[in-house]
C-alpha atoms as a PDB file:
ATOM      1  CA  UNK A   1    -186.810-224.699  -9.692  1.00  0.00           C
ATOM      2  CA  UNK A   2    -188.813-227.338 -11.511  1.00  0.00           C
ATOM      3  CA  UNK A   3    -192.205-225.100 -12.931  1.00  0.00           C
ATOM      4  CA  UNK A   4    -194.389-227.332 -15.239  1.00  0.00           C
ATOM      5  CA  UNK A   5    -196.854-225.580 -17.209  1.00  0.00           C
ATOM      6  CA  UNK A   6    -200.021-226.257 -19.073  1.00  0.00           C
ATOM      7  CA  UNK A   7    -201.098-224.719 -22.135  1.00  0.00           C
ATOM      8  CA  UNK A   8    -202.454-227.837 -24.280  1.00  0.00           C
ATOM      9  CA  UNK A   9    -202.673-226.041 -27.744  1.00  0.00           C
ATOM     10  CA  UNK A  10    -200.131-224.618 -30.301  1.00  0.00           C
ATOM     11  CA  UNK A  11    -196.756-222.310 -29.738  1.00  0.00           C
ATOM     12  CA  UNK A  12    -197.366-220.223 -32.722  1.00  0.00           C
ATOM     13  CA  UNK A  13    -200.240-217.854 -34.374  1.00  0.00           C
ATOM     14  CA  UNK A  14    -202.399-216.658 -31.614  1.00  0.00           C
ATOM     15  CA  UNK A  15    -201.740-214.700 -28.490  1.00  0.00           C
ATOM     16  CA  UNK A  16    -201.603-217.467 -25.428  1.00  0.00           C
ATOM     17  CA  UNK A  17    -199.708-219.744 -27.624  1.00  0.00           C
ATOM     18  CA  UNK A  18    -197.023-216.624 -28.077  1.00  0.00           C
ATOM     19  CA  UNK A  19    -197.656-216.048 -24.594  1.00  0.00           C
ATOM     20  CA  UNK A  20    -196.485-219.667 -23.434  1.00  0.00           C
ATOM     21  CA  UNK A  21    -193.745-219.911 -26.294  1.00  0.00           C
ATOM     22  CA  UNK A  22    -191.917-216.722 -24.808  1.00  0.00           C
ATOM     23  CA  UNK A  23    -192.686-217.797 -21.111  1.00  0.00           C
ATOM     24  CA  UNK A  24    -191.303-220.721 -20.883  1.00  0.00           C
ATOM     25  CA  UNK A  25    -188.425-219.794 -22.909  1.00  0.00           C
ATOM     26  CA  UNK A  26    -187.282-216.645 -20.619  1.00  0.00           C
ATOM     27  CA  UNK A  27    -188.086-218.944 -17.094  1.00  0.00           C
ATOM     28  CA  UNK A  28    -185.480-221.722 -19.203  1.00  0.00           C
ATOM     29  CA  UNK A  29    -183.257-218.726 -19.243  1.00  0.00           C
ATOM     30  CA  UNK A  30    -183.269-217.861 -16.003  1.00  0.00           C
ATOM     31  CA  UNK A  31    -182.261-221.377 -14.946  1.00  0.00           C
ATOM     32  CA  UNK A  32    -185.235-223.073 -14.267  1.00  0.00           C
ATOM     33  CA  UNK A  33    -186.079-226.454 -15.381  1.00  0.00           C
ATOM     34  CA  UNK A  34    -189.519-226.199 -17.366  1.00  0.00           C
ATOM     35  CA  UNK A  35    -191.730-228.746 -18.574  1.00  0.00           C
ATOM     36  CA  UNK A  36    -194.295-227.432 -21.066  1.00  0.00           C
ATOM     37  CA  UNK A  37    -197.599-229.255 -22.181  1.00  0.00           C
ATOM     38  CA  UNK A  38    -198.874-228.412 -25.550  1.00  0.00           C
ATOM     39  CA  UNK A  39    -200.416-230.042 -28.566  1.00  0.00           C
ATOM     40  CA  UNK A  40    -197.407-228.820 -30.938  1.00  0.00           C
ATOM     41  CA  UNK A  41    -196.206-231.681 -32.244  1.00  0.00           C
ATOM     42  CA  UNK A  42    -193.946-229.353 -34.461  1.00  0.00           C
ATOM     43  CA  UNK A  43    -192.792-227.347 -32.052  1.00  0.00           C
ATOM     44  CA  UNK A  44    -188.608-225.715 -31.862  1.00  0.00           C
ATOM     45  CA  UNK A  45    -186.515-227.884 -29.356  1.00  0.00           C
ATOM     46  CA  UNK A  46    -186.008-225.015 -26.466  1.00  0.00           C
ATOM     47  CA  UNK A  47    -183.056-224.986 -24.075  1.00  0.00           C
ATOM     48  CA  UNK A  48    -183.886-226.142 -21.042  1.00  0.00           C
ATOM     49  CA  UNK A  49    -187.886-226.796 -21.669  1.00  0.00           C
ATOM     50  CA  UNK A  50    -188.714-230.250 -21.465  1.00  0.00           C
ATOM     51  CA  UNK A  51    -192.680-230.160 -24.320  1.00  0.00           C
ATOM     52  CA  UNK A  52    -194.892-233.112 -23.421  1.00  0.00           C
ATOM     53  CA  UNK A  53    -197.611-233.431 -25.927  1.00  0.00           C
ATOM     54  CA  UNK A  54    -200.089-235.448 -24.315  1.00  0.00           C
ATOM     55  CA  UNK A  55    -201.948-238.241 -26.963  1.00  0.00           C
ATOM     56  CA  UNK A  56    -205.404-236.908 -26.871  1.00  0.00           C
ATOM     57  CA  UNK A  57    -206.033-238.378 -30.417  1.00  0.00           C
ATOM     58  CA  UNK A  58    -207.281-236.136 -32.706  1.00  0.00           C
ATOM     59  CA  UNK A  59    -210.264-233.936 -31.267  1.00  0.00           C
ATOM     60  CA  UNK A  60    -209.122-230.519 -30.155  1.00  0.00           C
ATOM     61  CA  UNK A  61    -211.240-228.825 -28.061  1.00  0.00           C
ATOM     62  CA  UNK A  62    -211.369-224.935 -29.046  1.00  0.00           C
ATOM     63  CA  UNK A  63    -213.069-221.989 -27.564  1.00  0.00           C
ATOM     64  CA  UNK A  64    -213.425-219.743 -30.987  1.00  0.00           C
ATOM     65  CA  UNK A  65    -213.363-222.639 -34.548  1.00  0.00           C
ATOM     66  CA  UNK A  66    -210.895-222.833 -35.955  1.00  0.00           C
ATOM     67  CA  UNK A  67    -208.425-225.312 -38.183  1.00  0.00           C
ATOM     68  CA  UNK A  68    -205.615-226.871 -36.403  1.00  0.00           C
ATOM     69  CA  UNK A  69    -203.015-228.896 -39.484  1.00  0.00           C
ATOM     70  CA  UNK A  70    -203.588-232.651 -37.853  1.00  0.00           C
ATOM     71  CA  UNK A  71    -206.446-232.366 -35.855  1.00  0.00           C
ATOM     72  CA  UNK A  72    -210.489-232.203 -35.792  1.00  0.00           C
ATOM     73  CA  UNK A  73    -210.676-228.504 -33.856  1.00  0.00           C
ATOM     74  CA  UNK A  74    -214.331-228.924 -32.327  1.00  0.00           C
ATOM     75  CA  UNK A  75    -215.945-225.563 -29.924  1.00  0.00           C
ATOM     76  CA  UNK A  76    -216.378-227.128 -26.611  1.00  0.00           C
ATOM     77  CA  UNK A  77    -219.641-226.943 -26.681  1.00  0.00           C
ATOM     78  CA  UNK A  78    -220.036-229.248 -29.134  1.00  0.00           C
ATOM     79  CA  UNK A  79    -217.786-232.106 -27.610  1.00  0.00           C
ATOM     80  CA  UNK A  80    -220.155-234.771 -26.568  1.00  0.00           C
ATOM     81  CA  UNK A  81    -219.383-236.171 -22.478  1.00  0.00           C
ATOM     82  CA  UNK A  82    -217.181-239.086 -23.998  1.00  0.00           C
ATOM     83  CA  UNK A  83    -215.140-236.962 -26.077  1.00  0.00           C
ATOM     84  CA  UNK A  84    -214.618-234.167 -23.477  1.00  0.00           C
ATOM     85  CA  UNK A  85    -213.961-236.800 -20.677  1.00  0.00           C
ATOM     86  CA  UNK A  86    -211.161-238.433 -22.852  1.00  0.00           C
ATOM     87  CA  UNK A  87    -209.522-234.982 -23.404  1.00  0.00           C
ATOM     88  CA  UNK A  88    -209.399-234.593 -19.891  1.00  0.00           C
ATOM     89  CA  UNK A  89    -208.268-238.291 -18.945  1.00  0.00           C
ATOM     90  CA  UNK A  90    -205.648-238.018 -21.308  1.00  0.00           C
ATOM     91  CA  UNK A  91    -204.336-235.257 -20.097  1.00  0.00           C
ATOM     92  CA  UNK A  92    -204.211-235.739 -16.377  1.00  0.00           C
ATOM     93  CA  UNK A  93    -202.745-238.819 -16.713  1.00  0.00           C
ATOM     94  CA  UNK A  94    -200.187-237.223 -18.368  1.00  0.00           C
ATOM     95  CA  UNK A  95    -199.419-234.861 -15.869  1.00  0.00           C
ATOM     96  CA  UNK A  96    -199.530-237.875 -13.367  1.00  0.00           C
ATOM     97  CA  UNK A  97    -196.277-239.295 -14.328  1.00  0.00           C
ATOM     98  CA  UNK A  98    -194.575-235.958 -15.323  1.00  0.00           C
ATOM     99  CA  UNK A  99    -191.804-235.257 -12.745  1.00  0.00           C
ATOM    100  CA  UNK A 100    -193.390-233.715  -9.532  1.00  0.00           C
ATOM    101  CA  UNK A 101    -192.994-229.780 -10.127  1.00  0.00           C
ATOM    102  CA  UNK A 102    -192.236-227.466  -7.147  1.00  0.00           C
ATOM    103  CA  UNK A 103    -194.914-224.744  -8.976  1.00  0.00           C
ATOM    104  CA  UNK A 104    -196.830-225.170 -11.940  1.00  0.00           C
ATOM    105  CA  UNK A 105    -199.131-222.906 -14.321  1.00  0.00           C
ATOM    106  CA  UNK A 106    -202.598-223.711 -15.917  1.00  0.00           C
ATOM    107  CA  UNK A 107    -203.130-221.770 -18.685  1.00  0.00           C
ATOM    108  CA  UNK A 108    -206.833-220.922 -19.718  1.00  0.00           C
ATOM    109  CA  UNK A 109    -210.018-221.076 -16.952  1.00  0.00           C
ATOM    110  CA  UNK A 110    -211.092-224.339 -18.787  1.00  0.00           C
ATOM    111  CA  UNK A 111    -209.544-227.232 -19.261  1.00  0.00           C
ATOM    112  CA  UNK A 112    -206.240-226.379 -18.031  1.00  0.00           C
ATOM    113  CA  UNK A 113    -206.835-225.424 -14.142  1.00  0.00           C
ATOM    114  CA  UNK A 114    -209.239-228.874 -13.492  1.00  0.00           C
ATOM    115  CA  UNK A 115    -206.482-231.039 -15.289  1.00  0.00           C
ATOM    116  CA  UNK A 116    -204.149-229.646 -13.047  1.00  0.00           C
ATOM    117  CA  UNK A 117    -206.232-229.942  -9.850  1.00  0.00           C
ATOM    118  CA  UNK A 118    -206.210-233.305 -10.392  1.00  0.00           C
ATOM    119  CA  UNK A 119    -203.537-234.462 -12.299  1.00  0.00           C
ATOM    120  CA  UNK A 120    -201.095-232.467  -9.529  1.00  0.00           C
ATOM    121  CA  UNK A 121    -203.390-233.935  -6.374  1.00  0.00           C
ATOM    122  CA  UNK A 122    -201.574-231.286  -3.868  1.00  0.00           C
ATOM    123  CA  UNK A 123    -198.319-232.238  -5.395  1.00  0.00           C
ATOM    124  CA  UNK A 124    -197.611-228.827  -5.821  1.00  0.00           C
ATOM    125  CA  UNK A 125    -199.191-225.694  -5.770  1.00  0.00           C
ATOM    126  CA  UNK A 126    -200.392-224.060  -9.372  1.00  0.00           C
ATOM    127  CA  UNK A 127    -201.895-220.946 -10.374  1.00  0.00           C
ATOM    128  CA  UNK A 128    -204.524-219.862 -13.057  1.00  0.00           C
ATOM    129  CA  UNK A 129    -203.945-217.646 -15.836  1.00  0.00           C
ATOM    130  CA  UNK A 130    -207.145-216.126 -17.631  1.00  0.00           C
ATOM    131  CA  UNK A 131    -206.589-215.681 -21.036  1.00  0.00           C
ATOM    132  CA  UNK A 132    -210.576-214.621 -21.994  1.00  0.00           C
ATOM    133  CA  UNK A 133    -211.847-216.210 -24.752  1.00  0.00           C
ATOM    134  CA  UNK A 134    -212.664-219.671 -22.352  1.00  0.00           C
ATOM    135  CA  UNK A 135    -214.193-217.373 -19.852  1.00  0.00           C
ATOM    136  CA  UNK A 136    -216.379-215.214 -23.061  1.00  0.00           C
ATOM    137  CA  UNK A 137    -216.776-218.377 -25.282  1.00  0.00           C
ATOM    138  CA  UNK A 138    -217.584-221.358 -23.249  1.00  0.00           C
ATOM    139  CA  UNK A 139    -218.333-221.150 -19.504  1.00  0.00           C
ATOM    140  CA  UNK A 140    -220.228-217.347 -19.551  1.00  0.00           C
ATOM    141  CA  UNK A 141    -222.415-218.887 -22.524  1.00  0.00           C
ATOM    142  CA  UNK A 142    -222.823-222.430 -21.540  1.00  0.00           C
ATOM    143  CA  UNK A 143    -222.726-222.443 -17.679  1.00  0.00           C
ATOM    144  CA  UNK A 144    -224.633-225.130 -16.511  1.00  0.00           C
ATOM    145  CA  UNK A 145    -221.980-227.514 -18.479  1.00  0.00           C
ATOM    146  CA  UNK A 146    -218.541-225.873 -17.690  1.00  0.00           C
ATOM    147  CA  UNK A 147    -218.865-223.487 -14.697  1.00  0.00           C
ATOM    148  CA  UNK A 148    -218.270-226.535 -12.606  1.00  0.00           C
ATOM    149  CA  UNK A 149    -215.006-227.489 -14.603  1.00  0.00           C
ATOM    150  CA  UNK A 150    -213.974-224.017 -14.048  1.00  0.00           C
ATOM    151  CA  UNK A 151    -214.609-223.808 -10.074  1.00  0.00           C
ATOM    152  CA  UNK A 152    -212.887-227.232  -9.209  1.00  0.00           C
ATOM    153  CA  UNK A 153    -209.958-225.412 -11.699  1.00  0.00           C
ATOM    154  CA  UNK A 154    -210.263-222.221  -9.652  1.00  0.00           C
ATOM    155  CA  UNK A 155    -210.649-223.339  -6.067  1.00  0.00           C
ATOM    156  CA  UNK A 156    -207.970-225.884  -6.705  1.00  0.00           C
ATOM    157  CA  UNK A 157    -205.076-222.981  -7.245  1.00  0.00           C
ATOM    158  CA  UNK A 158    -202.905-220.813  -5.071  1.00  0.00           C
ATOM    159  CA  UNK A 159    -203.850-217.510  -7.280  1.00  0.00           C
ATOM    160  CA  UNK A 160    -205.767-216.175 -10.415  1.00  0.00           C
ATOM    161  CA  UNK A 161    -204.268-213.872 -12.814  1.00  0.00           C
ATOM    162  CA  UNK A 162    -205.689-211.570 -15.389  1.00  0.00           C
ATOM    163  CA  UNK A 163    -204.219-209.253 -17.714  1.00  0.00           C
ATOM    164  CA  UNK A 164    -206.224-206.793 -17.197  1.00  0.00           C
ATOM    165  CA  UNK A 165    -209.299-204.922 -14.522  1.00  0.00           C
ATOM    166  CA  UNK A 166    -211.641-205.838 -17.026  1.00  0.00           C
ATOM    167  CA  UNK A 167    -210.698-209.398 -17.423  1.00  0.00           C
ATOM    168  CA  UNK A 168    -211.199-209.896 -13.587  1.00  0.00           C
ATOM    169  CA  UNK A 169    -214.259-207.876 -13.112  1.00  0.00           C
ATOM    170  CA  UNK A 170    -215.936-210.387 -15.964  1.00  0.00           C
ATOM    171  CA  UNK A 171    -214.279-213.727 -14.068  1.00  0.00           C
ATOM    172  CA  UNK A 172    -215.758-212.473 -10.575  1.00  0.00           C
ATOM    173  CA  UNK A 173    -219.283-211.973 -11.992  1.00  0.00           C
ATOM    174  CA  UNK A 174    -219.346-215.416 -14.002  1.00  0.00           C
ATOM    175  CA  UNK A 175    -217.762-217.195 -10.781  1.00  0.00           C
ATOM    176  CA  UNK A 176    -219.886-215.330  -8.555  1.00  0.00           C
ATOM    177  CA  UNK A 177    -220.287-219.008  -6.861  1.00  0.00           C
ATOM    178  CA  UNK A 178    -217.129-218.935  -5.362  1.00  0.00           C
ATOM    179  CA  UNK A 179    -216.842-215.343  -2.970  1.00  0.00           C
ATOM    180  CA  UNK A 180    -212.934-215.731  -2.209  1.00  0.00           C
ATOM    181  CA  UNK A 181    -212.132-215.088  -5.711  1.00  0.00           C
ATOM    182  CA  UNK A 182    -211.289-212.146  -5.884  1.00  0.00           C
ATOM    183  CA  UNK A 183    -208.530-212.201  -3.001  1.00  0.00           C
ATOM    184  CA  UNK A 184    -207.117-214.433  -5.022  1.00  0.00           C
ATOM    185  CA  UNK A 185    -206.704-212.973  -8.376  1.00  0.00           C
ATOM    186  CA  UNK A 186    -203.701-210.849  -8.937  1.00  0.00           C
ATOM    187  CA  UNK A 187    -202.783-208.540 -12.325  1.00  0.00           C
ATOM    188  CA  UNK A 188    -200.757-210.690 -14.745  1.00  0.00           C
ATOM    189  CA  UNK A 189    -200.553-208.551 -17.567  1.00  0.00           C
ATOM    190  CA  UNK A 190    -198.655-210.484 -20.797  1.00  0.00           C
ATOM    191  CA  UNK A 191    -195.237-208.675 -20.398  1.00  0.00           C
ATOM    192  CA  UNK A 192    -193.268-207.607 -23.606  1.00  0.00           C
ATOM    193  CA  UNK A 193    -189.951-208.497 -24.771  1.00  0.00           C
ATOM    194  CA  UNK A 194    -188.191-205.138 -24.559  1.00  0.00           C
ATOM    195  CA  UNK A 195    -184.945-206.412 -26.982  1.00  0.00           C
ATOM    196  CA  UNK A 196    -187.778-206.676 -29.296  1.00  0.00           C
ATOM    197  CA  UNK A 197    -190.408-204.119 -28.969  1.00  0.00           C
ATOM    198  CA  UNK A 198    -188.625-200.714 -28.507  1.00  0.00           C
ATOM    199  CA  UNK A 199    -188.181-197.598 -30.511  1.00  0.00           C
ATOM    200  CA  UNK A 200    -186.682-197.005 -33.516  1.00  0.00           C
ATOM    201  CA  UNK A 201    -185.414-194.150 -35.394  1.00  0.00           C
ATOM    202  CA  UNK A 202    -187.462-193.739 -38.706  1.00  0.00           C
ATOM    203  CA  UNK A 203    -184.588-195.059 -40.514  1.00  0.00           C
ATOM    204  CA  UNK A 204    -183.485-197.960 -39.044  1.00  0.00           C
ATOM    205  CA  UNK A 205    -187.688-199.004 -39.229  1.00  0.00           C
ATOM    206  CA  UNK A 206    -187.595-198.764 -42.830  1.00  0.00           C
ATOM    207  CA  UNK A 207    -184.499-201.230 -43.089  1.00  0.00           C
ATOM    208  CA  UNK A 208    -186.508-203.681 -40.659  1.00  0.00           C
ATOM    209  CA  UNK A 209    -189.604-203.588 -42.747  1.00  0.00           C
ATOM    210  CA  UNK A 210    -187.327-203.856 -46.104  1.00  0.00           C
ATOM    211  CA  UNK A 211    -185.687-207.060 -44.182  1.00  0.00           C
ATOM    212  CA  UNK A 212    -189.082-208.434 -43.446  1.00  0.00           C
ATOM    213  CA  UNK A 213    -190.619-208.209 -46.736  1.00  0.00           C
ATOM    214  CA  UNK A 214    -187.257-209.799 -48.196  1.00  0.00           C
ATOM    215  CA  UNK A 215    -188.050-212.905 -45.643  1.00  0.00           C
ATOM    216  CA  UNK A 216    -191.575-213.027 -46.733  1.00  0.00           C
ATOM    217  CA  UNK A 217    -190.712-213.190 -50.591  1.00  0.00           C
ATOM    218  CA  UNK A 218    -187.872-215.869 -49.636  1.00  0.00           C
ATOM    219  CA  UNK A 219    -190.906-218.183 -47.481  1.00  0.00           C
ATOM    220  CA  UNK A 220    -188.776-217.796 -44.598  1.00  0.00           C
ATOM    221  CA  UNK A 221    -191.889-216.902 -42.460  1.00  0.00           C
ATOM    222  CA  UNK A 222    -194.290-219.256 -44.168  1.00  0.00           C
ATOM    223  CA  UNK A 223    -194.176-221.771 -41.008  1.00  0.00           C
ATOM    224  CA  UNK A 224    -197.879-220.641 -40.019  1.00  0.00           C
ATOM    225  CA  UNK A 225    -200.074-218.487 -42.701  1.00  0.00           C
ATOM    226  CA  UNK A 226    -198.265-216.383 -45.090  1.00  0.00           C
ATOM    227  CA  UNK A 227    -200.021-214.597 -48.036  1.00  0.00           C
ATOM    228  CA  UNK A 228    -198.941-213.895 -51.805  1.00  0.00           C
ATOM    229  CA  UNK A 229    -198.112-210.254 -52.166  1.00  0.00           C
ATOM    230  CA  UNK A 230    -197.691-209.727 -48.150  1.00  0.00           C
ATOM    231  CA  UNK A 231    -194.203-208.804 -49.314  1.00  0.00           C
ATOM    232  CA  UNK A 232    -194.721-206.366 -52.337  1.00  0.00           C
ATOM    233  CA  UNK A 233    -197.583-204.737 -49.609  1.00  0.00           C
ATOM    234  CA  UNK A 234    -194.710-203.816 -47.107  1.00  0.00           C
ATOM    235  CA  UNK A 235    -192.407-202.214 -49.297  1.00  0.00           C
ATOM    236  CA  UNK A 236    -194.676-199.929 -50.341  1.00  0.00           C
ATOM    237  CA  UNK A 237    -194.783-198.604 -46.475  1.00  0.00           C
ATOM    238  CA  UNK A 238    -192.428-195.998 -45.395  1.00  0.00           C
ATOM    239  CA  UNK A 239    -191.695-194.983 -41.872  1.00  0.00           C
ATOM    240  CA  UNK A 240    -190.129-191.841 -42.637  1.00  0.00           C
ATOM    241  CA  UNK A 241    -193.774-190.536 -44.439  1.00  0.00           C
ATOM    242  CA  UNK A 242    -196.476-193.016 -43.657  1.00  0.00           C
ATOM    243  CA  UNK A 243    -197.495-192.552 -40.144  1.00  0.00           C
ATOM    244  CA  UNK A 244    -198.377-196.578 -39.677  1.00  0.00           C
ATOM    245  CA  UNK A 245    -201.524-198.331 -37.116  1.00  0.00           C
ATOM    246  CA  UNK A 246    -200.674-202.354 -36.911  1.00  0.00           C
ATOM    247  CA  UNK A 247    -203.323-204.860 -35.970  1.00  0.00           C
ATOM    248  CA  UNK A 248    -202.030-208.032 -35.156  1.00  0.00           C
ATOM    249  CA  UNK A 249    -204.288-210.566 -33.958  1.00  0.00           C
ATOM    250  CA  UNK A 250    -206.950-213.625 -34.519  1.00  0.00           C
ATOM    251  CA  UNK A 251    -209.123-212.336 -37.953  1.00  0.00           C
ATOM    252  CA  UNK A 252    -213.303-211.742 -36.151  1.00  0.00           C
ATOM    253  CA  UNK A 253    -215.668-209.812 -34.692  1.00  0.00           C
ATOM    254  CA  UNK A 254    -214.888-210.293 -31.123  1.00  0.00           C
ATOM    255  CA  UNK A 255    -211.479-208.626 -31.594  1.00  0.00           C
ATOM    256  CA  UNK A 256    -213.033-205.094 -32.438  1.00  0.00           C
ATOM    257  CA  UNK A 257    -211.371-205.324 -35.638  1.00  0.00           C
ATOM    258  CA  UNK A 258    -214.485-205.181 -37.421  1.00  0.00           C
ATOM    259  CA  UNK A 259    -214.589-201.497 -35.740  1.00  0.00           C
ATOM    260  CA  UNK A 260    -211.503-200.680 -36.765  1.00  0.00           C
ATOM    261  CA  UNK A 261    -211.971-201.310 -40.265  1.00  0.00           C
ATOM    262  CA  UNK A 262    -215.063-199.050 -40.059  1.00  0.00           C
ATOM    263  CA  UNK A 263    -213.695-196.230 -38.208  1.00  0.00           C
ATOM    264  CA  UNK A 264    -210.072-196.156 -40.294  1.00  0.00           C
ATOM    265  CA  UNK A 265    -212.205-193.483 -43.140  1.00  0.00           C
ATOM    266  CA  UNK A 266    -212.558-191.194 -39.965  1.00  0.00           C
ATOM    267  CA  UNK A 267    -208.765-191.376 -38.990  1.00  0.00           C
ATOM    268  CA  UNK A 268    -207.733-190.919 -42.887  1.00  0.00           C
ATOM    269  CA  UNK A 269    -209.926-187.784 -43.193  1.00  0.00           C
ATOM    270  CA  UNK A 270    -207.676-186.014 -40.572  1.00  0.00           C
ATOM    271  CA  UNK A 271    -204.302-188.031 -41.140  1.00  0.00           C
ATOM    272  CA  UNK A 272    -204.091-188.400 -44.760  1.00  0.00           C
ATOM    273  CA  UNK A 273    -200.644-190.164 -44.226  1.00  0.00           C
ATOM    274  CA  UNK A 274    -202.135-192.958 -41.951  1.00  0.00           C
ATOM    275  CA  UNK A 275    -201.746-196.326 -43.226  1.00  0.00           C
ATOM    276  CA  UNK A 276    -203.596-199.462 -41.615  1.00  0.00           C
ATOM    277  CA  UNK A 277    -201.558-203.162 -41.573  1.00  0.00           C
ATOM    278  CA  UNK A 278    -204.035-205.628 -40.346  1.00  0.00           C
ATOM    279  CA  UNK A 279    -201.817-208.992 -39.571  1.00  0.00           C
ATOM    280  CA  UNK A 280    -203.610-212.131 -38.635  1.00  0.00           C
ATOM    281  CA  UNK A 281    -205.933-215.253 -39.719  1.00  0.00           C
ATOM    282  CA  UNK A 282    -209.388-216.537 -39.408  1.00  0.00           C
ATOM    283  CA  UNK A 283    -212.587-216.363 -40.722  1.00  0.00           C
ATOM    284  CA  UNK A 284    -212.615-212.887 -42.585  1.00  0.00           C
ATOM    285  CA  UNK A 285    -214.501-209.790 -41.257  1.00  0.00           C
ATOM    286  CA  UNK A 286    -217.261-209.497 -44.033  1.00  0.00           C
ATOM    287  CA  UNK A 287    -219.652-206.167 -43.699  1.00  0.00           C
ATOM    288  CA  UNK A 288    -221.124-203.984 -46.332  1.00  0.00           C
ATOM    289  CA  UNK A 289    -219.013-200.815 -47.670  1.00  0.00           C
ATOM    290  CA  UNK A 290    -222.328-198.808 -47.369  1.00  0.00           C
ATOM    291  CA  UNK A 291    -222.342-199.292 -43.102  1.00  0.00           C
ATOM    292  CA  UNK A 292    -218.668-198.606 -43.485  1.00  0.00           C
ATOM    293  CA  UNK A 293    -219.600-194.849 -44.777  1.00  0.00           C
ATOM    294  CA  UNK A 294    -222.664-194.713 -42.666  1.00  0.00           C
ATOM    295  CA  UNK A 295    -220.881-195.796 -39.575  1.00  0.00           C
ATOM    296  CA  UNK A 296    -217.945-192.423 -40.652  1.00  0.00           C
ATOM    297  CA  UNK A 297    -220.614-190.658 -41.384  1.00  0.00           C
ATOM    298  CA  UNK A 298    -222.750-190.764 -38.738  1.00  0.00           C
ATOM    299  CA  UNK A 299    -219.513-190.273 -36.375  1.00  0.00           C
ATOM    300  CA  UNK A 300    -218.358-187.191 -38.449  1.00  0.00           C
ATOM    301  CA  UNK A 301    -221.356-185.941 -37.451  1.00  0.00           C
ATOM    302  CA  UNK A 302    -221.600-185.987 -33.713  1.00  0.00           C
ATOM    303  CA  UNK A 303    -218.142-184.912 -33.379  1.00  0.00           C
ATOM    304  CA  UNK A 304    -219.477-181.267 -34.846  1.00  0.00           C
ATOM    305  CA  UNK A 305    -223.193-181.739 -33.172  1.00  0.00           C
ATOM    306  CA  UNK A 306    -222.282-183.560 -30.228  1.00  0.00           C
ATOM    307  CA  UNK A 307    -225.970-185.362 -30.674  1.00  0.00           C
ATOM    308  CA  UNK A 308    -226.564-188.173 -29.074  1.00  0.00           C
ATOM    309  CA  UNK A 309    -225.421-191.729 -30.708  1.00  0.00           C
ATOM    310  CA  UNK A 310    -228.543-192.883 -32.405  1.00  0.00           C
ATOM    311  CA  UNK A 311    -229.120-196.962 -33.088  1.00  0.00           C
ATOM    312  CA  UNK A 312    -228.320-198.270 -36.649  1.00  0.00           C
ATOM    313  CA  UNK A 313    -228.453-201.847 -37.991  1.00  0.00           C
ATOM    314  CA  UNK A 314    -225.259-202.765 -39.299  1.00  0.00           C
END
């Protein structure tokens, strides 16, 4: 089966371009012939996945800001008509004279799905897969300017998938315009790769952490990020006695890991072996220590009054 898919950013760092990079990669596997579009102009050749990389110059449109190596990352909100009409222009033309797929896969509620809809013209039928952060950051916020982009995407495709209840339940009220949405959408959660992420004993973690930290020392993991020291960090972990809680994701607010952070004294004061690895880029989380305390505090102390949560400025 030919399956052409459209993602139209990067296949490393953040969690639909990992998303896409292991998709397309396990449909290859399986036989199918897959043609990817992305804006990874570095990107790993990939049995059996044909990666366009449409030439939208060098605006990127981006639902959080961001730097992308190469290219002026701009929030979509701040694309002016010309610019976002060239984006999309580009890219359905380039999805005009990409072989004729038998299914395809738009990535993201905007762009992706309207490119699609009209680069595909009934060609072939395509589904929509809701990442969030276009449905949080750009059409919920700015609706008189995208929601239409993201109906003609929506009422263009043969299903809708989220990864998760809450996910859908936020698409169905900001697409409340279009009532046969939510027969359409279906769970898509992001899958795992189970060779990958499965348990180990104690012991055989510690050699896989001590093998990491010898790749980060020799740069062999430098290809996006990397930090001085990341190395020296993780060999001072320990399986077999630290009791470890990994973040890994995209470095603001939105994430919740600015609540983590704050609530990490509370899980310390009752697992004194509990060690934090935050993993990830961005703009940093910045708050004062003091509302770190407050915020433990002030938790410490319902959990023995059981008083109501009372309102504090962070």
């Amino acid at each position: 089966m030919r399956i052409l898919i459209f993602h139209g950013y990067l296949l490393r760092g953040t969690g639909s371009n990992i998303y896409n990079a292991n998709l397309v990669r396990t449909l290859a596997g399986l036989g199918h012939e897959v043609h990817l579009f992305c804006q990874d102009r570095m990107a790993p050749k990939l049995d059996g996945v044909t990666i366009h990389t449409p030439d939208i110059g060098r605006i990127l449109p981006v639902y959080v800001a961001d730097q992308y190596e190469g290219f002026d990352a701009l929030p979509f909100p701040q694309l002016d008509d010309a610019a976002l009409h060239h984006y999309l222009d580009a890219n359905v033309a380039a999805i005009r004279v990409a072989p004729s797929p038998d299914i395809a896969l738009a990535n993201h509620l905007v762009m992706g799905p309207t490119i699609l809809a009209r680069g595909l013209a009934g060609r072939a039928p395509y589904a929509v897969k809701v990442h969030g952060s276009a449905l949080e950051y750009t059409v919920r916020p700015h609706p008189k300017r995208f929601l239409p982009y993201a109906l003609e995407g929506v009422r263009g495709a043969s299903g809708v998938l989220v990864g998760s209840r809450h996910t859908a339940e936020s698409l169905w009220e900001v697409l409340s315009d279009e009532p046969a949405l939510p027969e359409q959408t279906r769970l898509g959660p992001p899958g795992v790769d189970v060779n990958s992420f499965r348990p180990r004993l104690d012991d055989e973690a510690a050699v896989g952490l001590s093998r990491l930290a010898d790749r980060l020392k020799a740069g062999e993991t430098a290809a996006w990020g990397g930090e001085v020291g990341a190395a020296d960090t993780l060999r001072k972990l320990d399986p077999r006695r630290d009791r470890i809680v990994s973040y890994v994701g995209k470095l603001i607010v939105s994430k919740g890991v600015d609540l983590l952070l704050a609530a990490w004294p509370l899980v310390v004061a009752r697992v004194p072996q509990a060690r934090l690895v935050v993993v990830g880029f961005g703009k940093p989380v910045r708050f004062r220590p003091s509302n770190v305390f407050r915020f433990a505090l002030q938790s410490r102390r319902r959990a023995f009054t059981r008083e109501e949560p009372q309102q504090w400025s962070a």
